[in-house]
C-alpha atoms as a PDB file:
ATOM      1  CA  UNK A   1       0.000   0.000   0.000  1.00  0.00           C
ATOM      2  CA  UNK A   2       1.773   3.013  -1.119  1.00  0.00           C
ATOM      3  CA  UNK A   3       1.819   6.582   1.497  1.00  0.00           C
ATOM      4  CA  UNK A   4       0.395   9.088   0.442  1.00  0.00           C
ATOM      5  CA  UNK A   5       2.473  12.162  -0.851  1.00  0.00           C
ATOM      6  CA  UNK A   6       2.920  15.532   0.678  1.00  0.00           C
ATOM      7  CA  UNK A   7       3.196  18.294  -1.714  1.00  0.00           C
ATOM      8  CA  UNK A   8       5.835  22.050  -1.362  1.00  0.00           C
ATOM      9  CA  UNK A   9       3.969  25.250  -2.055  1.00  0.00           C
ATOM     10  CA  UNK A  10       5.975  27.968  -2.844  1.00  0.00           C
ATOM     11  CA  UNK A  11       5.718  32.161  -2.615  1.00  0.00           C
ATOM     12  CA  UNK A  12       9.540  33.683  -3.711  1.00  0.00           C
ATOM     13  CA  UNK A  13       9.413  37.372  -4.419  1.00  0.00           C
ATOM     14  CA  UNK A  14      12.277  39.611  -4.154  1.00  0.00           C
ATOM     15  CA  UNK A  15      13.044  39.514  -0.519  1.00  0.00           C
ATOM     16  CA  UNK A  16      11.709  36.950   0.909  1.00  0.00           C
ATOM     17  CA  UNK A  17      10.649  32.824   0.162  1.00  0.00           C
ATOM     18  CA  UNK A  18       7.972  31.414   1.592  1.00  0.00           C
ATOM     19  CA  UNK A  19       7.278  28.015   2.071  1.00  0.00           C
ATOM     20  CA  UNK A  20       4.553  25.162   3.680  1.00  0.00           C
ATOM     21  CA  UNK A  21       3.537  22.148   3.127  1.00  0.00           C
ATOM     22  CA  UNK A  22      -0.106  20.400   1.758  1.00  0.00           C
ATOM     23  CA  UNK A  23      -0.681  17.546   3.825  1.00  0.00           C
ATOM     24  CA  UNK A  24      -2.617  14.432   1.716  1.00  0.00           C
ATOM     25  CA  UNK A  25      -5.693  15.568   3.552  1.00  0.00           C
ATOM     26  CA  UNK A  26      -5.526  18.867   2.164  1.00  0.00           C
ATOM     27  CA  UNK A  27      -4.891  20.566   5.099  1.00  0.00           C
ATOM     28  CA  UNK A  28      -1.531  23.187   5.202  1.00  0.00           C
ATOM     29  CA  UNK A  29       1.039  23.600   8.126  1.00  0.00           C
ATOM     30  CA  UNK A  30       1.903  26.848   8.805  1.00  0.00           C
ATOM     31  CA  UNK A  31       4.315  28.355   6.512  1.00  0.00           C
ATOM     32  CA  UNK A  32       7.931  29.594   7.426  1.00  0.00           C
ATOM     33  CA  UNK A  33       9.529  32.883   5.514  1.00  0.00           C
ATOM     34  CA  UNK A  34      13.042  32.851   4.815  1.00  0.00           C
ATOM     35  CA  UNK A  35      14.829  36.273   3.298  1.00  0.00           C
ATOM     36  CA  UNK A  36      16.420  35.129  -0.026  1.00  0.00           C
ATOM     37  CA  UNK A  37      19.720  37.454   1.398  1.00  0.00           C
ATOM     38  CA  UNK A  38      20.700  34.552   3.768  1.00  0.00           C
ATOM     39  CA  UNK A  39      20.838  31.857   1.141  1.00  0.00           C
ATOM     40  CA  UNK A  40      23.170  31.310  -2.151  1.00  0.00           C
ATOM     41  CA  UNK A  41      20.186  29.910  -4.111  1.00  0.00           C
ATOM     42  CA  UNK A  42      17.102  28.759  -4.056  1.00  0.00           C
ATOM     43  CA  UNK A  43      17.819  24.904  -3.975  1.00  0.00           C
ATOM     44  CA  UNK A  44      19.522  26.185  -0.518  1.00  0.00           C
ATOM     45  CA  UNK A  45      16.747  27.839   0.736  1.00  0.00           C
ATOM     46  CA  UNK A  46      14.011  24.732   0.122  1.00  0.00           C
ATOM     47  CA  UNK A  47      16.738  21.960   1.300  1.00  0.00           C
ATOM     48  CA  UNK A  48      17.396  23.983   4.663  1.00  0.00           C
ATOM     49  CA  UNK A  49      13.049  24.341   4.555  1.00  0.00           C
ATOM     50  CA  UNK A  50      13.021  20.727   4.390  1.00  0.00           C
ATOM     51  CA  UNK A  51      15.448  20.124   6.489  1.00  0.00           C
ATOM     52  CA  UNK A  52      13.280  21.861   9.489  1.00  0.00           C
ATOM     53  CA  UNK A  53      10.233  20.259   8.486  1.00  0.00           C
ATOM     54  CA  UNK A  54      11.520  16.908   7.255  1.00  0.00           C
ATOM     55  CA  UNK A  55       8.200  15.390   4.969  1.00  0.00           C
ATOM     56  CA  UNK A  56       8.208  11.638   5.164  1.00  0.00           C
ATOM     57  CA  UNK A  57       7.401  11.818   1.338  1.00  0.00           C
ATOM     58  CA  UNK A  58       7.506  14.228  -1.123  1.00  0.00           C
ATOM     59  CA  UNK A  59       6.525  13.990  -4.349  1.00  0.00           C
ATOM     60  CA  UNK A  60       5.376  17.252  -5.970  1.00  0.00           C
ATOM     61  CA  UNK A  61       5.572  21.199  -5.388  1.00  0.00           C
ATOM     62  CA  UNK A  62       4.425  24.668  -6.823  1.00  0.00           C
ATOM     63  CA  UNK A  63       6.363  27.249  -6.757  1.00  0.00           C
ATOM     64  CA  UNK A  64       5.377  31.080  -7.448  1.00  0.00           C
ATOM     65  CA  UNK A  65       8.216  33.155  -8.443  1.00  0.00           C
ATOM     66  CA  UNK A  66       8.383  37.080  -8.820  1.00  0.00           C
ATOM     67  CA  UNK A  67       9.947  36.695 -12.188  1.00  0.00           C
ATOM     68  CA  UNK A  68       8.396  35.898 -16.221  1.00  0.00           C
ATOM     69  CA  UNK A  69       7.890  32.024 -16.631  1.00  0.00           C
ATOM     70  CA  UNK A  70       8.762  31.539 -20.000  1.00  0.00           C
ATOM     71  CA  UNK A  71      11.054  27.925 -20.346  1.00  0.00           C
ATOM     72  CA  UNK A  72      13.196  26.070 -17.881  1.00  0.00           C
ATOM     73  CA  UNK A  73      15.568  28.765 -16.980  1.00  0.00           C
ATOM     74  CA  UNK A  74      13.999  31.137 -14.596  1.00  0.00           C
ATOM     75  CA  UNK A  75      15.964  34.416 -13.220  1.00  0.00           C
ATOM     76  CA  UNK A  76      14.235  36.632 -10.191  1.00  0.00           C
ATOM     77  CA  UNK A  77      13.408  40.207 -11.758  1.00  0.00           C
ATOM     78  CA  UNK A  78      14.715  41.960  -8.700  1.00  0.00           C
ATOM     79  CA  UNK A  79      17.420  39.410  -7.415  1.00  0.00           C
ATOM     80  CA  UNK A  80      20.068  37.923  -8.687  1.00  0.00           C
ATOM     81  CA  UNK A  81      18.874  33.793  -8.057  1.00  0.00           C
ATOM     82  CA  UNK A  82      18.379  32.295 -11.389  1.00  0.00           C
ATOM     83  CA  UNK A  83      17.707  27.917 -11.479  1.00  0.00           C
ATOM     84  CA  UNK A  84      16.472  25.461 -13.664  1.00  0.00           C
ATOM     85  CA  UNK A  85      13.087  24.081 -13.377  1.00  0.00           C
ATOM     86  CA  UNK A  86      14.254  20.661 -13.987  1.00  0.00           C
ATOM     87  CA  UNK A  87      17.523  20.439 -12.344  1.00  0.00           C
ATOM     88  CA  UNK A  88      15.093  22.303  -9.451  1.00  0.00           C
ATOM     89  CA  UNK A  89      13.262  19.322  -9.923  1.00  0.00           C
ATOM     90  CA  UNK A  90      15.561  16.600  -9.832  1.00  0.00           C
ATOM     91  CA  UNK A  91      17.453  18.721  -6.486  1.00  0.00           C
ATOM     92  CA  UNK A  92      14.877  18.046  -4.430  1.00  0.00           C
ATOM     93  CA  UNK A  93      13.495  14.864  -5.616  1.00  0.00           C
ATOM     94  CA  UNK A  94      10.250  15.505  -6.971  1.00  0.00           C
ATOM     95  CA  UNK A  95       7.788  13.448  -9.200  1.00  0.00           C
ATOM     96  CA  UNK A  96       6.236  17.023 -10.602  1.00  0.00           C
ATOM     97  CA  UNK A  97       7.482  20.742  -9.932  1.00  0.00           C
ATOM     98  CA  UNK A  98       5.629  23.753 -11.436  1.00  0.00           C
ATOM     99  CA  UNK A  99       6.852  26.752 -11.503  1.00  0.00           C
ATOM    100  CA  UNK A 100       4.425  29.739 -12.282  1.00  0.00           C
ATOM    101  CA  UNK A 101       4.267  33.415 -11.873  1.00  0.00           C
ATOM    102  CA  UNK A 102       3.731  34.510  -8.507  1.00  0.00           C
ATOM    103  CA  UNK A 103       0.893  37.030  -9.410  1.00  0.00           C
ATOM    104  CA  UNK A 104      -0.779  34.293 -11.722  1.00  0.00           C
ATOM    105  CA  UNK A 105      -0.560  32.295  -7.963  1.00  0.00           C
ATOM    106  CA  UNK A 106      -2.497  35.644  -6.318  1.00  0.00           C
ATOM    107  CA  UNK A 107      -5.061  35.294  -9.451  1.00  0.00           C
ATOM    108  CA  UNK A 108      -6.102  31.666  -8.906  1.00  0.00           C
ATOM    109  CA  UNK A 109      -6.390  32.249  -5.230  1.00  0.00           C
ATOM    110  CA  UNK A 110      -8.859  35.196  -5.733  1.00  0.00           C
ATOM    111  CA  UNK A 111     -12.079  32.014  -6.072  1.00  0.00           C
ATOM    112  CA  UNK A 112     -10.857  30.534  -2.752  1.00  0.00           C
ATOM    113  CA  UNK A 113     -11.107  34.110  -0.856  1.00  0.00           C
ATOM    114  CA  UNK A 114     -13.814  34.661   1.408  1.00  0.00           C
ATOM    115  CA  UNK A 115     -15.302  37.563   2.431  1.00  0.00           C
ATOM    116  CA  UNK A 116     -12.955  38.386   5.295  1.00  0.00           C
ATOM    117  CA  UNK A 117     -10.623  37.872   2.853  1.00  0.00           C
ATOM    118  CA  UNK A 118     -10.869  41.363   1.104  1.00  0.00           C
ATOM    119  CA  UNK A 119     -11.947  44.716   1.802  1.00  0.00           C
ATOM    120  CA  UNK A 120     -14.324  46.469  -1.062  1.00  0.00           C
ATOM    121  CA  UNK A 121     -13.053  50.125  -2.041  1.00  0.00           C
ATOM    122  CA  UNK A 122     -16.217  52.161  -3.245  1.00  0.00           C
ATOM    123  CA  UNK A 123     -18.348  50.793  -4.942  1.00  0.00           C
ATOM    124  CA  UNK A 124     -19.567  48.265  -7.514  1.00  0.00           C
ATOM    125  CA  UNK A 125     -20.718  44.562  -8.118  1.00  0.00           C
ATOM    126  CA  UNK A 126     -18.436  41.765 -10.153  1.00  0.00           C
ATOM    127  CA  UNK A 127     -20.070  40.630 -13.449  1.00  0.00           C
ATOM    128  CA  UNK A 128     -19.640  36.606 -12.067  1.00  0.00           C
ATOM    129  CA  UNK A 129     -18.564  35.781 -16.123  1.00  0.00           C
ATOM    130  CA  UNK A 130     -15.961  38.453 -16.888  1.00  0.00           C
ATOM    131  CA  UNK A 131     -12.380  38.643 -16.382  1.00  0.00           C
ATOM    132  CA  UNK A 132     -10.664  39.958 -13.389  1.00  0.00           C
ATOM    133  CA  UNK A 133      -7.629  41.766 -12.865  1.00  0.00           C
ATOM    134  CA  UNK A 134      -4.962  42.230  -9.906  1.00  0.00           C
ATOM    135  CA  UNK A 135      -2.045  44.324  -9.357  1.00  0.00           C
ATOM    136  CA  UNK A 136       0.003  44.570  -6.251  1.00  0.00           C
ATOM    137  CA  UNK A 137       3.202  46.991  -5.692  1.00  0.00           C
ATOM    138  CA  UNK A 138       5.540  45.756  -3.587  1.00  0.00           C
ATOM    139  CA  UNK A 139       9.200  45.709  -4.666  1.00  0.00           C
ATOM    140  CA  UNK A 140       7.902  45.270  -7.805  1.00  0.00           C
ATOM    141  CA  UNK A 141       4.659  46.185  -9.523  1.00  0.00           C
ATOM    142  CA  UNK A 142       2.749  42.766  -9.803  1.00  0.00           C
ATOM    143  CA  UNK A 143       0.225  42.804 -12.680  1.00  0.00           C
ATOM    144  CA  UNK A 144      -2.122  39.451 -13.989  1.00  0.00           C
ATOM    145  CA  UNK A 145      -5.816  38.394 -14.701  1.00  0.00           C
ATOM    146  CA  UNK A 146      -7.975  35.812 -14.588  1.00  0.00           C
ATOM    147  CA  UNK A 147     -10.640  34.918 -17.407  1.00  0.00           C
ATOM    148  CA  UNK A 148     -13.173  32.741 -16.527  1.00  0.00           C
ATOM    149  CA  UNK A 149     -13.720  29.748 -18.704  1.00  0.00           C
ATOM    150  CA  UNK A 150     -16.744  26.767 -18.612  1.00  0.00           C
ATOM    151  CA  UNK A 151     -15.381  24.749 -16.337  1.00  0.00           C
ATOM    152  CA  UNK A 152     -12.734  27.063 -14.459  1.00  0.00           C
ATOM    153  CA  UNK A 153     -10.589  29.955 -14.442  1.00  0.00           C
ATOM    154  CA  UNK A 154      -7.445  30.695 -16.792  1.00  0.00           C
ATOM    155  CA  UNK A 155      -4.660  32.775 -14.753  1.00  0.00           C
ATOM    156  CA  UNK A 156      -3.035  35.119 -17.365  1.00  0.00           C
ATOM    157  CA  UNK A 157       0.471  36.077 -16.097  1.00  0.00           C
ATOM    158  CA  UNK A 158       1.404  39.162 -17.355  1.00  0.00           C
ATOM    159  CA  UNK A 159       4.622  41.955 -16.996  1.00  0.00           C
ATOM    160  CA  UNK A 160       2.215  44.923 -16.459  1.00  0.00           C
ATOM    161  CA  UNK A 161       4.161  46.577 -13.973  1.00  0.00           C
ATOM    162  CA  UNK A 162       6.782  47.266 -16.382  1.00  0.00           C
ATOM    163  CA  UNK A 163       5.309  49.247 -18.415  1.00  0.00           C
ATOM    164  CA  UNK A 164       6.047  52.861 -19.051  1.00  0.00           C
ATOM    165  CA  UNK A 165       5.856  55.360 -16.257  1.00  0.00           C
ATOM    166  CA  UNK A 166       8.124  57.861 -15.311  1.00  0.00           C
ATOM    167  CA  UNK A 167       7.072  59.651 -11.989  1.00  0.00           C
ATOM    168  CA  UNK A 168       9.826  62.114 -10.019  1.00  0.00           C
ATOM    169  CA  UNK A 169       9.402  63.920  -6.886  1.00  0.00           C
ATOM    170  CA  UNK A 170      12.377  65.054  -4.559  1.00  0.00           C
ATOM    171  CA  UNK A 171      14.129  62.383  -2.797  1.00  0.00           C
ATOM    172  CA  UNK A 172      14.203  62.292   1.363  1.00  0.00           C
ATOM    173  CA  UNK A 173      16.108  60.115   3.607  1.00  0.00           C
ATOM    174  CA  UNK A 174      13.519  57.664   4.080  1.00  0.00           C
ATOM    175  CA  UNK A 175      13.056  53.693   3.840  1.00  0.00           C
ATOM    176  CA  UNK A 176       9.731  52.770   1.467  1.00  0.00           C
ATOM    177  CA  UNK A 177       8.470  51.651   5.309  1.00  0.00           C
ATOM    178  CA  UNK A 178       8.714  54.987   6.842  1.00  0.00           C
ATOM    179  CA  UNK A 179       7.535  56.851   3.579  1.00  0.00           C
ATOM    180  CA  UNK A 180       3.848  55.380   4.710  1.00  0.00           C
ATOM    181  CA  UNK A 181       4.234  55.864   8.374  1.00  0.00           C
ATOM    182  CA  UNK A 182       1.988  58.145   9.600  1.00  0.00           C
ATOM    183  CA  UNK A 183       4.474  59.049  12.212  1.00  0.00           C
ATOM    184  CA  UNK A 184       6.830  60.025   9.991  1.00  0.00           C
ATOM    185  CA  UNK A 185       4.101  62.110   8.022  1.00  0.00           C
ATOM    186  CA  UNK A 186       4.600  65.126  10.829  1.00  0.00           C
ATOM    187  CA  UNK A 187       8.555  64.975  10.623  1.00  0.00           C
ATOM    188  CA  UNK A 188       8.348  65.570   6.399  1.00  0.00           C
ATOM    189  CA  UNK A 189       5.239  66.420   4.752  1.00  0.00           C
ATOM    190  CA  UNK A 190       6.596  65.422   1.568  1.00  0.00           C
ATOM    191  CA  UNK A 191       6.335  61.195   2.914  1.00  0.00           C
ATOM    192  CA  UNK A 192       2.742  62.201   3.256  1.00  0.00           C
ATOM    193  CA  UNK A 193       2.208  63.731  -0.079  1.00  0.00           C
ATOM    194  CA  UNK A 194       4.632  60.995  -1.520  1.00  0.00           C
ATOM    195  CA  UNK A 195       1.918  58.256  -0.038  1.00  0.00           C
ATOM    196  CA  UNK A 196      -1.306  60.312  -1.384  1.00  0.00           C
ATOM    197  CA  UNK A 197       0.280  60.207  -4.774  1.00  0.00           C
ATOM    198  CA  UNK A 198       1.023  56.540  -4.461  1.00  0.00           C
ATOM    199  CA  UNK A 199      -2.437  56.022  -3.944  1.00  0.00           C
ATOM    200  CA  UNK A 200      -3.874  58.022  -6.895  1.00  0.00           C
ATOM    201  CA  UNK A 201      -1.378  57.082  -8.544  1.00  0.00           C
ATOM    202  CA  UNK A 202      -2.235  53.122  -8.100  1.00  0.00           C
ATOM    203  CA  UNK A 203      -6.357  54.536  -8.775  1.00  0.00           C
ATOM    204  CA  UNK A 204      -4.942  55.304 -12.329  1.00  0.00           C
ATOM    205  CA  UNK A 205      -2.637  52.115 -13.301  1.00  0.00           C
ATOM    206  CA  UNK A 206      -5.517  50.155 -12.194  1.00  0.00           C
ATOM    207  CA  UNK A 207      -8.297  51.883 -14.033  1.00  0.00           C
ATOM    208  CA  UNK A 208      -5.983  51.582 -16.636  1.00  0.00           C
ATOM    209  CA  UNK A 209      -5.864  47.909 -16.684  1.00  0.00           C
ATOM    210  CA  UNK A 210      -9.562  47.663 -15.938  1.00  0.00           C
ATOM    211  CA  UNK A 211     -10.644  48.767 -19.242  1.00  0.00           C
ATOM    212  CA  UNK A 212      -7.291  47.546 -21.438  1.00  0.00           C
ATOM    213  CA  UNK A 213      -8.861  44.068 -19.914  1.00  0.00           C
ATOM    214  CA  UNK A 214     -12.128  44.722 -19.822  1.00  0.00           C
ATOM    215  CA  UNK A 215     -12.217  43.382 -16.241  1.00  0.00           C
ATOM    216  CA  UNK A 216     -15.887  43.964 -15.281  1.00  0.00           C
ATOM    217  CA  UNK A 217     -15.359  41.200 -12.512  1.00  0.00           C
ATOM    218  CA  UNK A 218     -13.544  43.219 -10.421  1.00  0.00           C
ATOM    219  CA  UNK A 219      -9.688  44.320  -9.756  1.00  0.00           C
ATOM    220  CA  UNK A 220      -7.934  43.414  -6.518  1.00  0.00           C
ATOM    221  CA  UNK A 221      -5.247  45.156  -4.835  1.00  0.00           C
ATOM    222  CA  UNK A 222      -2.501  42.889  -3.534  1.00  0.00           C
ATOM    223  CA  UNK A 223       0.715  43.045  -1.968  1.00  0.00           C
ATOM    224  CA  UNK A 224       2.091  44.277   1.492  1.00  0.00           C
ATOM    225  CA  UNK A 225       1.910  47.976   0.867  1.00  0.00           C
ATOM    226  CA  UNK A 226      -1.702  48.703   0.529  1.00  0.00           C
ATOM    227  CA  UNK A 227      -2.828  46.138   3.120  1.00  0.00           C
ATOM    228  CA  UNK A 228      -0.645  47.806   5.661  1.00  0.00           C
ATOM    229  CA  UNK A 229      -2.059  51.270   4.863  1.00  0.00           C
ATOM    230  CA  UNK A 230      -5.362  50.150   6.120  1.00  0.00           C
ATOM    231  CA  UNK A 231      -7.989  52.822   6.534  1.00  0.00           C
ATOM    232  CA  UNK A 232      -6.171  55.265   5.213  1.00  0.00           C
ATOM    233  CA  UNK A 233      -6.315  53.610   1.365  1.00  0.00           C
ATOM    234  CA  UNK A 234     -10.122  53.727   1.750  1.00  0.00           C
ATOM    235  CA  UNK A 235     -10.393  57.234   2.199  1.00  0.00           C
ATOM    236  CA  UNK A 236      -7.255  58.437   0.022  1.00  0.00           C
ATOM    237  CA  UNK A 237      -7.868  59.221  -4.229  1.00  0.00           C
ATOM    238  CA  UNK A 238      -7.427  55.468  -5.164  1.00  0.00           C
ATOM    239  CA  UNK A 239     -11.056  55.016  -6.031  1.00  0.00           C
ATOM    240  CA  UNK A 240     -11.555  58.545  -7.108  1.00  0.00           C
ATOM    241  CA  UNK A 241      -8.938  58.190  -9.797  1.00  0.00           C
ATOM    242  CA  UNK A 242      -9.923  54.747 -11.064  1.00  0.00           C
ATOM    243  CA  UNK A 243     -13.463  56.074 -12.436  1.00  0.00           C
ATOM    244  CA  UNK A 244     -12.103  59.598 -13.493  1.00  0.00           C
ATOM    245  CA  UNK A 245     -12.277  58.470 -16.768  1.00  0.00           C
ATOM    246  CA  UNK A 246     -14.041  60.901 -18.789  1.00  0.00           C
ATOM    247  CA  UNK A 247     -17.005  59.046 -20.957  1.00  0.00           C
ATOM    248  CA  UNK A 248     -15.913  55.816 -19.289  1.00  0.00           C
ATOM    249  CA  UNK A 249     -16.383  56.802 -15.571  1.00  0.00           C
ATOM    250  CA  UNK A 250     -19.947  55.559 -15.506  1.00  0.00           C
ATOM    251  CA  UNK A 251     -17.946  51.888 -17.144  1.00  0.00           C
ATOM    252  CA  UNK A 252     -15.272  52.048 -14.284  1.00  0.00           C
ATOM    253  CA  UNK A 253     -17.914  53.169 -11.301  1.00  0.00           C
ATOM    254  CA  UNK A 254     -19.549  49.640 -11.679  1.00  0.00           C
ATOM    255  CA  UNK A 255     -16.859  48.199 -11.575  1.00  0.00           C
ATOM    256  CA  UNK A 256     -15.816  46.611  -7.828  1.00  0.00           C
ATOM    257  CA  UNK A 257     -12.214  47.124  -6.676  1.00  0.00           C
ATOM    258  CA  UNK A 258     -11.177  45.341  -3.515  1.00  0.00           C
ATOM    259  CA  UNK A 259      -8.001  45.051  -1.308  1.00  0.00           C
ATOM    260  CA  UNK A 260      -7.284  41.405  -0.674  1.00  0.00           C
ATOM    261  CA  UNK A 261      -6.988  41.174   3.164  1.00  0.00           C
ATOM    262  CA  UNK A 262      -5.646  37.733   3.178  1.00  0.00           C
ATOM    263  CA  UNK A 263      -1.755  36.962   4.309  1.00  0.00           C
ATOM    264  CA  UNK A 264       0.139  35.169   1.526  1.00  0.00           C
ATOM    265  CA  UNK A 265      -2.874  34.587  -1.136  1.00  0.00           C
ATOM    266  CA  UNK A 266       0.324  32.949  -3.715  1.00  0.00           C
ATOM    267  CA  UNK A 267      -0.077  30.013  -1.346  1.00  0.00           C
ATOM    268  CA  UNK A 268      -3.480  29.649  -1.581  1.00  0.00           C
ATOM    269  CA  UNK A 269      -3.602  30.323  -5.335  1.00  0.00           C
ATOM    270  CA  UNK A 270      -0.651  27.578  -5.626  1.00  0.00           C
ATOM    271  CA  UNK A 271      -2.172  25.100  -3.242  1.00  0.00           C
ATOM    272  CA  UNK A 272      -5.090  25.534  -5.432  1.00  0.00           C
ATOM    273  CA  UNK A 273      -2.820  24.798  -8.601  1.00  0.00           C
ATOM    274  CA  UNK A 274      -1.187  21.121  -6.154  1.00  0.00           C
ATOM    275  CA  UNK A 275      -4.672  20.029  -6.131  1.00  0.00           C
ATOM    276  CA  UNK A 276      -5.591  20.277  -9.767  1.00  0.00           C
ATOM    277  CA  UNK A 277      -4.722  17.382 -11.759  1.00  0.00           C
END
C-alpha cells in the first residue's frame, strides 16, 4: 500500500521565500519565511526548509516566483537567483514541480477568498462571467488576470508593472516603510504627499488595466503595501482616480475594486494549482 504524498507550495518574491507544506488531507502547516539574502540559491533555501520540516514523502511542489515564466531557466526580476526548473526538480526529488508566476498564484487564489478575505473600495458589483484583474506593488509592480472559462478559471500572467511610467518627486532620507508611516508624516510632509500620490497614482494604473482588460469582474489590490495602509487607502484618491475616466467613468464606477486582506494569497492560489490534476 503506497503513502500518500505531501506536496511544497511555494511564494519567492524579491526579498523573501515562503514556504509550507499540503498535507494528503488537504490541510496546510503553517508556513515559514526565509529572506532570499541569507541563502546562495534557491535549492539552498528549500533543502534547509526541508530540512526543518523533514516530509516523510515528497513527491510534488508549486512554486510562485516574482519573475516571467517563460522555459526552464527562470531568473528573479529583482534578485540575482536564477535555477532550472528541472535540475530544481531533480534537487529536491520531486515526481512534478511547477513553476508559475507569482501574481498568476495571487489570481487563482482570488475564487478561494472569502469575504474576510478582502476589503471592497467604493463601490460596484463583479459581473460573475468576466475577467478579473490584480495588481500589487511591492518591490515590484505585480500585474495578472484571470478569465473565466466553462469549467474554471485561466490565470493570465502578465509583466504589467513594467510598463512605461516615469514619476519624479524630490528624494528624502527615508526607507519605502517609513515613507507610509503616519508618524513620519509630521517629521516631512513630503512622505505624506509621496503616499497620497502613491495612492492616486495606483487609482490610475488600475483603471488603466480595468478597461485595457475589460475586467468587469472586479480588480484586486494585492501586496504588502496597501494592506498595511489600512484605513487610510479607503479614504485616500485610489477610487476617485480609477473612475475619473471621462465618458468611461460611468464603465469604471460599476466596476468593484477590492483590497485582498488575506496573508500570503500565492499560497493559496498555488495550493489551489497542487490540487488540480
Amino acid at each position: 500500500m503506497s503513502v500518500p504524498e505531501v506536496g511544497l507550495i511555494g511564494d519567492i518574491g524579491a526579498t523573501n521565500a515562503r514556504f509550507a507544506l499540503v498535507q494528503p488531507d488537504g490541510s496546510t502547516i503553517p508556513p515559514r519565511v526565509y529572506a532570499l539574502n541569507d541563502y546562495p540559491s534557491l535549492s539552498d533555501v528549500i533543502d534547509a526548509y526541508l530540512a526543518e520540516e523533514s516530509p516523510e514523502r515528497l513527491g510534488q511542489a508549486v512554486l510562485a516566483v516574482a519573475a516571467p515564466v517563460t522555459g526552464d531557466q527562470i531568473t528573479l526580476t529583482n534578485h540575482t537567483w536564477t535555477f532550472s526548473i528541472e535540475a530544481l526538480r531533480r534537487h529536491v526529488g520531486l515526481k512534478r514541480l511547477r513553476v508559475i508566476n507569482d501574481f498568476a498564484a495571487n489570481a487563482l487564489a482570488i475564487p478561494h477568498l472569502g469575504e474576510s478575505d478582502r476589503i471592497q473600495i467604493g463601490v460596484g458589483s463583479p459581473v460573475s462571467d468576466a475577467p478579473i484583474a490584480l495588481i500589487g506593488p511591492g518591490t515590484g509592480l505585480g500585474v495578472s488576470s484571470l478569465v473565466p472559462t466553462q469549467s474554471s478559471a485561466v490565470p493570465i500572467p502578465g509583466e504589467g508593472g513594467h510598463v512605461t511610467m516615469a514619476p519624479a518627486v524630490p528624494a528624502g532620507p527615508f526607507t519605502p516603510a517609513q515613507i507610509t508611516n503616519p508618524r513620519i508624516w509630521d517629521e516631512d510632509p513630503r512622505t505624506r504627499e509621496a503616499t497620497a500620490m502613491f495612492c492616486a497614482m495606483l487609482g490610475t494604473v488600475a483603471s488603466n488595466l480595468a478597461l485595457t482588460l475589460g475586467a468587469r469582474g472586479g480588480i484586486y489590490v494585492a501586496g504588502g503595501i496597501v494592506s498595511r495602509l489600512g484605513p487610510y487607502f479607503a479614504q485616500s484618491e485610489f477610487r476617485a482616480r480609477f473612475e475619473a475616466k471621462g465618458r468611461f467613468r460611468g464603465y469604471l464606477a460599476a466596476i468593484p475594486t477590492y483590497v485582498i486582506a488575506r496573508p500570503l494569497p500565492a499560497l493559496l492560489g498555488a495550493t489551489a494549482l497542487l490540487k488540480q490534476p
